[in-house]
Protein backbone atom coordinates (compact mmCIF):
# COMPACT_ATOMS: atom_id res chain seq x y z
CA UNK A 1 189.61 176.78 -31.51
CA UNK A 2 188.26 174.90 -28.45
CA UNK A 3 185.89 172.88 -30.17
CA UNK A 4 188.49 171.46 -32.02
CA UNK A 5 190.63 171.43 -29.37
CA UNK A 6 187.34 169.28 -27.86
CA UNK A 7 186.53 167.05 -30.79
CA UNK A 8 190.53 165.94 -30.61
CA UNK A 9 190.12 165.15 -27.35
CA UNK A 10 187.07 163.32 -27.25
CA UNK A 11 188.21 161.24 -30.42
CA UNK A 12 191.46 159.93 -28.22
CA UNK A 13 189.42 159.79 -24.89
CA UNK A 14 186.45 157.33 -27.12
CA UNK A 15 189.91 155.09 -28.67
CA UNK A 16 191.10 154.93 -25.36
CA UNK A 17 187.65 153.64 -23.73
CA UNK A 18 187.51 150.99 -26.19
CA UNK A 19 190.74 150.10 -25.64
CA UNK A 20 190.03 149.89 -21.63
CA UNK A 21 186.74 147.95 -22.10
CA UNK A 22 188.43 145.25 -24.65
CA UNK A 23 191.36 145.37 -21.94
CA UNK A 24 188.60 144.26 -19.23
CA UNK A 25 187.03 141.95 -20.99
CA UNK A 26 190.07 140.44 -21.82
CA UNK A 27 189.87 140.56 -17.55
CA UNK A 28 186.97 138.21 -17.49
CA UNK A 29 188.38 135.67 -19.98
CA UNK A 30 191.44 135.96 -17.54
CA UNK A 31 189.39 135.43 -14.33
CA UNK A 32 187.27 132.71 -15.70
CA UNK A 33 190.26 130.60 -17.33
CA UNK A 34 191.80 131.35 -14.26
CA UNK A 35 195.20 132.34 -15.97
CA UNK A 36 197.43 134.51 -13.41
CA UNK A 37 200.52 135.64 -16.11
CA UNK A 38 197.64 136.26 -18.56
CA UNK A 39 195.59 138.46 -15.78
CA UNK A 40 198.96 140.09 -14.81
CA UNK A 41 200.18 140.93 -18.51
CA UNK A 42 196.54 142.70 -18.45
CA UNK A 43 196.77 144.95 -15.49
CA UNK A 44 199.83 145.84 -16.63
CA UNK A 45 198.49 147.07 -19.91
CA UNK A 46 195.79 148.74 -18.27
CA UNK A 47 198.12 151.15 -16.27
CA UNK A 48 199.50 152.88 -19.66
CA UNK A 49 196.05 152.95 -20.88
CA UNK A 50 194.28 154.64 -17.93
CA UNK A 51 196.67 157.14 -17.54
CA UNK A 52 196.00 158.15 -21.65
CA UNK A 53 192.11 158.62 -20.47
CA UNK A 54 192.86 160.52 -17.61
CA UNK A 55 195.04 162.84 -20.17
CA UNK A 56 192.19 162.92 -22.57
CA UNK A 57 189.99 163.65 -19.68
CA UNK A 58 191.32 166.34 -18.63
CA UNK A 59 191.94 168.19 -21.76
CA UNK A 60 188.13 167.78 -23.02
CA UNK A 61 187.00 168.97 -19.10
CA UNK A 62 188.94 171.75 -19.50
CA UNK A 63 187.13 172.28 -23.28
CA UNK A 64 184.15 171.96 -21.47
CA UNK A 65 184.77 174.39 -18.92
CA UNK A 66 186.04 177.03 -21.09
CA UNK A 67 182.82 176.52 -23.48
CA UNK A 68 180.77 177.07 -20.14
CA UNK A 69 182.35 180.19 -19.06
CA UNK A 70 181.84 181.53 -22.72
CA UNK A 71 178.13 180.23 -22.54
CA UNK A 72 175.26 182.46 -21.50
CA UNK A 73 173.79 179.37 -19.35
CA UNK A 74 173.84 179.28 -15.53
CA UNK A 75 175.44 175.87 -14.61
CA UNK A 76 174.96 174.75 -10.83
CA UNK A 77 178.31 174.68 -8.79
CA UNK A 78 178.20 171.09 -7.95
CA UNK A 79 177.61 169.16 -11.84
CA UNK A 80 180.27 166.51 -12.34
CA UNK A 81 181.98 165.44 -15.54
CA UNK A 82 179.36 163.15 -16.69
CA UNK A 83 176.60 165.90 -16.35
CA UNK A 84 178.79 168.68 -18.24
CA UNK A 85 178.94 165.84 -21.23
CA UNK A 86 175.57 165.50 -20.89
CA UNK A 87 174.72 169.11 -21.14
CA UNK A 88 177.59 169.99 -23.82
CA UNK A 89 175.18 170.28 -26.19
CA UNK A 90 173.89 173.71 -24.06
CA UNK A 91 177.50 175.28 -23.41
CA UNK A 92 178.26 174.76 -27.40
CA UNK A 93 175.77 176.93 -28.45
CA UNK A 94 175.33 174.70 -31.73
CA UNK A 95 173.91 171.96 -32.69
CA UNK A 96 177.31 169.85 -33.52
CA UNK A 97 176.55 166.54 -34.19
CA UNK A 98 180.33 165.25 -34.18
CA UNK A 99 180.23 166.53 -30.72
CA UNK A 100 177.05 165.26 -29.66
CA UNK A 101 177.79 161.74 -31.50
CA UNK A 102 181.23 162.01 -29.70
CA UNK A 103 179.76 162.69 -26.31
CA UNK A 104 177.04 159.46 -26.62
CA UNK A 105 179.87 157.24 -27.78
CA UNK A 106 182.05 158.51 -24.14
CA UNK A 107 178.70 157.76 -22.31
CA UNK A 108 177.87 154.40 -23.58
CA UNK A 109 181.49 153.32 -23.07
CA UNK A 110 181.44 154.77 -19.50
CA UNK A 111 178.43 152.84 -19.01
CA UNK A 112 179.49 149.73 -20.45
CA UNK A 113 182.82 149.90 -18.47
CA UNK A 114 181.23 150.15 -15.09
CA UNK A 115 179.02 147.19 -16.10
CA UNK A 116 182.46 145.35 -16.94
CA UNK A 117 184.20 146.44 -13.76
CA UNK A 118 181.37 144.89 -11.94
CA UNK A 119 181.36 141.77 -13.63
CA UNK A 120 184.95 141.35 -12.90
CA UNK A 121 184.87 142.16 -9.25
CA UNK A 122 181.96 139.92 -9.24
CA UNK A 123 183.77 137.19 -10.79
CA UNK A 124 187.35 138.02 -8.30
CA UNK A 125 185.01 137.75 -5.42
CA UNK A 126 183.43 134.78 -6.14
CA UNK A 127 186.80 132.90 -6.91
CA UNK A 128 188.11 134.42 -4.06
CA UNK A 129 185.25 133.11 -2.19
CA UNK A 130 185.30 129.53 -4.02
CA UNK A 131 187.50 127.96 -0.71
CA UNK A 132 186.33 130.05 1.96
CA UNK A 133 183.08 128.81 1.27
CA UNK A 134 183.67 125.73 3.25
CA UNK A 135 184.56 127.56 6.14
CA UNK A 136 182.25 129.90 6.41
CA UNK A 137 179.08 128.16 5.60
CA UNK A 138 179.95 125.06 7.53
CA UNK A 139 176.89 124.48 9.43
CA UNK A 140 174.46 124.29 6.04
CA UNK A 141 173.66 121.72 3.82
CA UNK A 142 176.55 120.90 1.45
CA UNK A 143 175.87 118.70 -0.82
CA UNK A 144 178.54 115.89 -1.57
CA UNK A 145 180.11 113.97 -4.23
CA UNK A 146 177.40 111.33 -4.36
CA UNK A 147 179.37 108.03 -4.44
CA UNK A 148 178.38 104.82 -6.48
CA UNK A 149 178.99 101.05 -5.85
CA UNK A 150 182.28 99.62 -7.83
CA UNK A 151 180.46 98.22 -10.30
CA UNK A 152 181.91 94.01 -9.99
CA UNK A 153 183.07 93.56 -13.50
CA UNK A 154 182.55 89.83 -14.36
CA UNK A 155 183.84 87.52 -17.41
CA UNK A 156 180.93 84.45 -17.96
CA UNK A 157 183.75 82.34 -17.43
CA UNK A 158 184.37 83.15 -14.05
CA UNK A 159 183.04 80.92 -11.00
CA UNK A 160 183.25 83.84 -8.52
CA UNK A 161 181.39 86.35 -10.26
CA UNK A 162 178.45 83.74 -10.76
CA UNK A 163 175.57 84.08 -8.30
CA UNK A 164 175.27 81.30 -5.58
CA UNK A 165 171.95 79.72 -7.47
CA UNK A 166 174.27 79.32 -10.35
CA UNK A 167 177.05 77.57 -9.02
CA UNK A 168 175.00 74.12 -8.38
CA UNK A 169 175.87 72.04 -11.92
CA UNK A 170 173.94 75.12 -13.64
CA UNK A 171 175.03 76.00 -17.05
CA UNK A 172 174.87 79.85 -18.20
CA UNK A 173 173.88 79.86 -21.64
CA UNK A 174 176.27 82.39 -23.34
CA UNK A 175 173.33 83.46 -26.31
């Protein structure tokens, strides 16, 4: 019963990472188009969806604790979530490969969502940063907007735009 009970669990909990990672990468695209009701409609999202994971979370801990207690394995005091998932294969007692394909999907995700949530804060803080960097780097080199001479746009027919040694009775020869 509990390792169905676990395999439900883990099923929702990987559609619900999935969901959360395409959700923050929609983030990025947010951040780097710099689109506030876009980034806002996002977050938004995101709140329904992380409370579903914590759900899922909780009922596949749980699984995991009860298949511990029923295991014959000593398990130290202090292992965290992500170390129970990686030793689940231990506190099943068989070699289920839904579960074990199940648990590698939650870890990859995991993985790839803390690489995403870095991005992103990377990406906030430097566009948070983008007009305080004036201020606080004020004393360096900053390079400037490197400006060119108006170029003097001339018609042959014009006196004006004629240099001086051409004025004298000179003729320009329009070839």
């Amino acid at each position: 019963m509990s390792e169905t009970t676990l395999k439900i669990a883990m099923t929702s909990l990987v559609k619900v990472l999935r969901e959360l990672l395409a959700n923050m990468e929609e983030e990025q695209h947010a951040i780097l188009s710099q689109e506030a009701a876009v980034f806002q409609q996002i977050m938004n999202t995101r709140n329904s969806l992380i409370s579903l994971m914590h759900e899922n979370q909780k009922v596949m801990t749980q699984e995991i604790e009860s298949l511990k207690s029923l295991s014959q394995i000593e398990c130290s005091e202090e292992e965290n979530e992500k170390e129970d998932l990686i030793n689940l294969a231990l506190y099943s007692g068989e070699e289920d490969v839904e579960i074990l394909t199940l648990r590698d999907q939650v870890l990859a995700l995991m993985e790839k969502m803390e690489k995403q949530n870095m991005t992103n804060n990377l990406l906030l803080g430097n566009k948070a940063n983008e007009g305080d960097s004036e201020k606080k780097y004020s004393h360096q080199y900053k390079p400037t907007k490197r400006r060119f001479p108006k170029k003097i746009l001339c018609s042959r027919k014009s006196k004006l735009s004629r240099p001086s040694f051409l004025l004298k009775n000179h003729k320009i020869s329009t070839n």
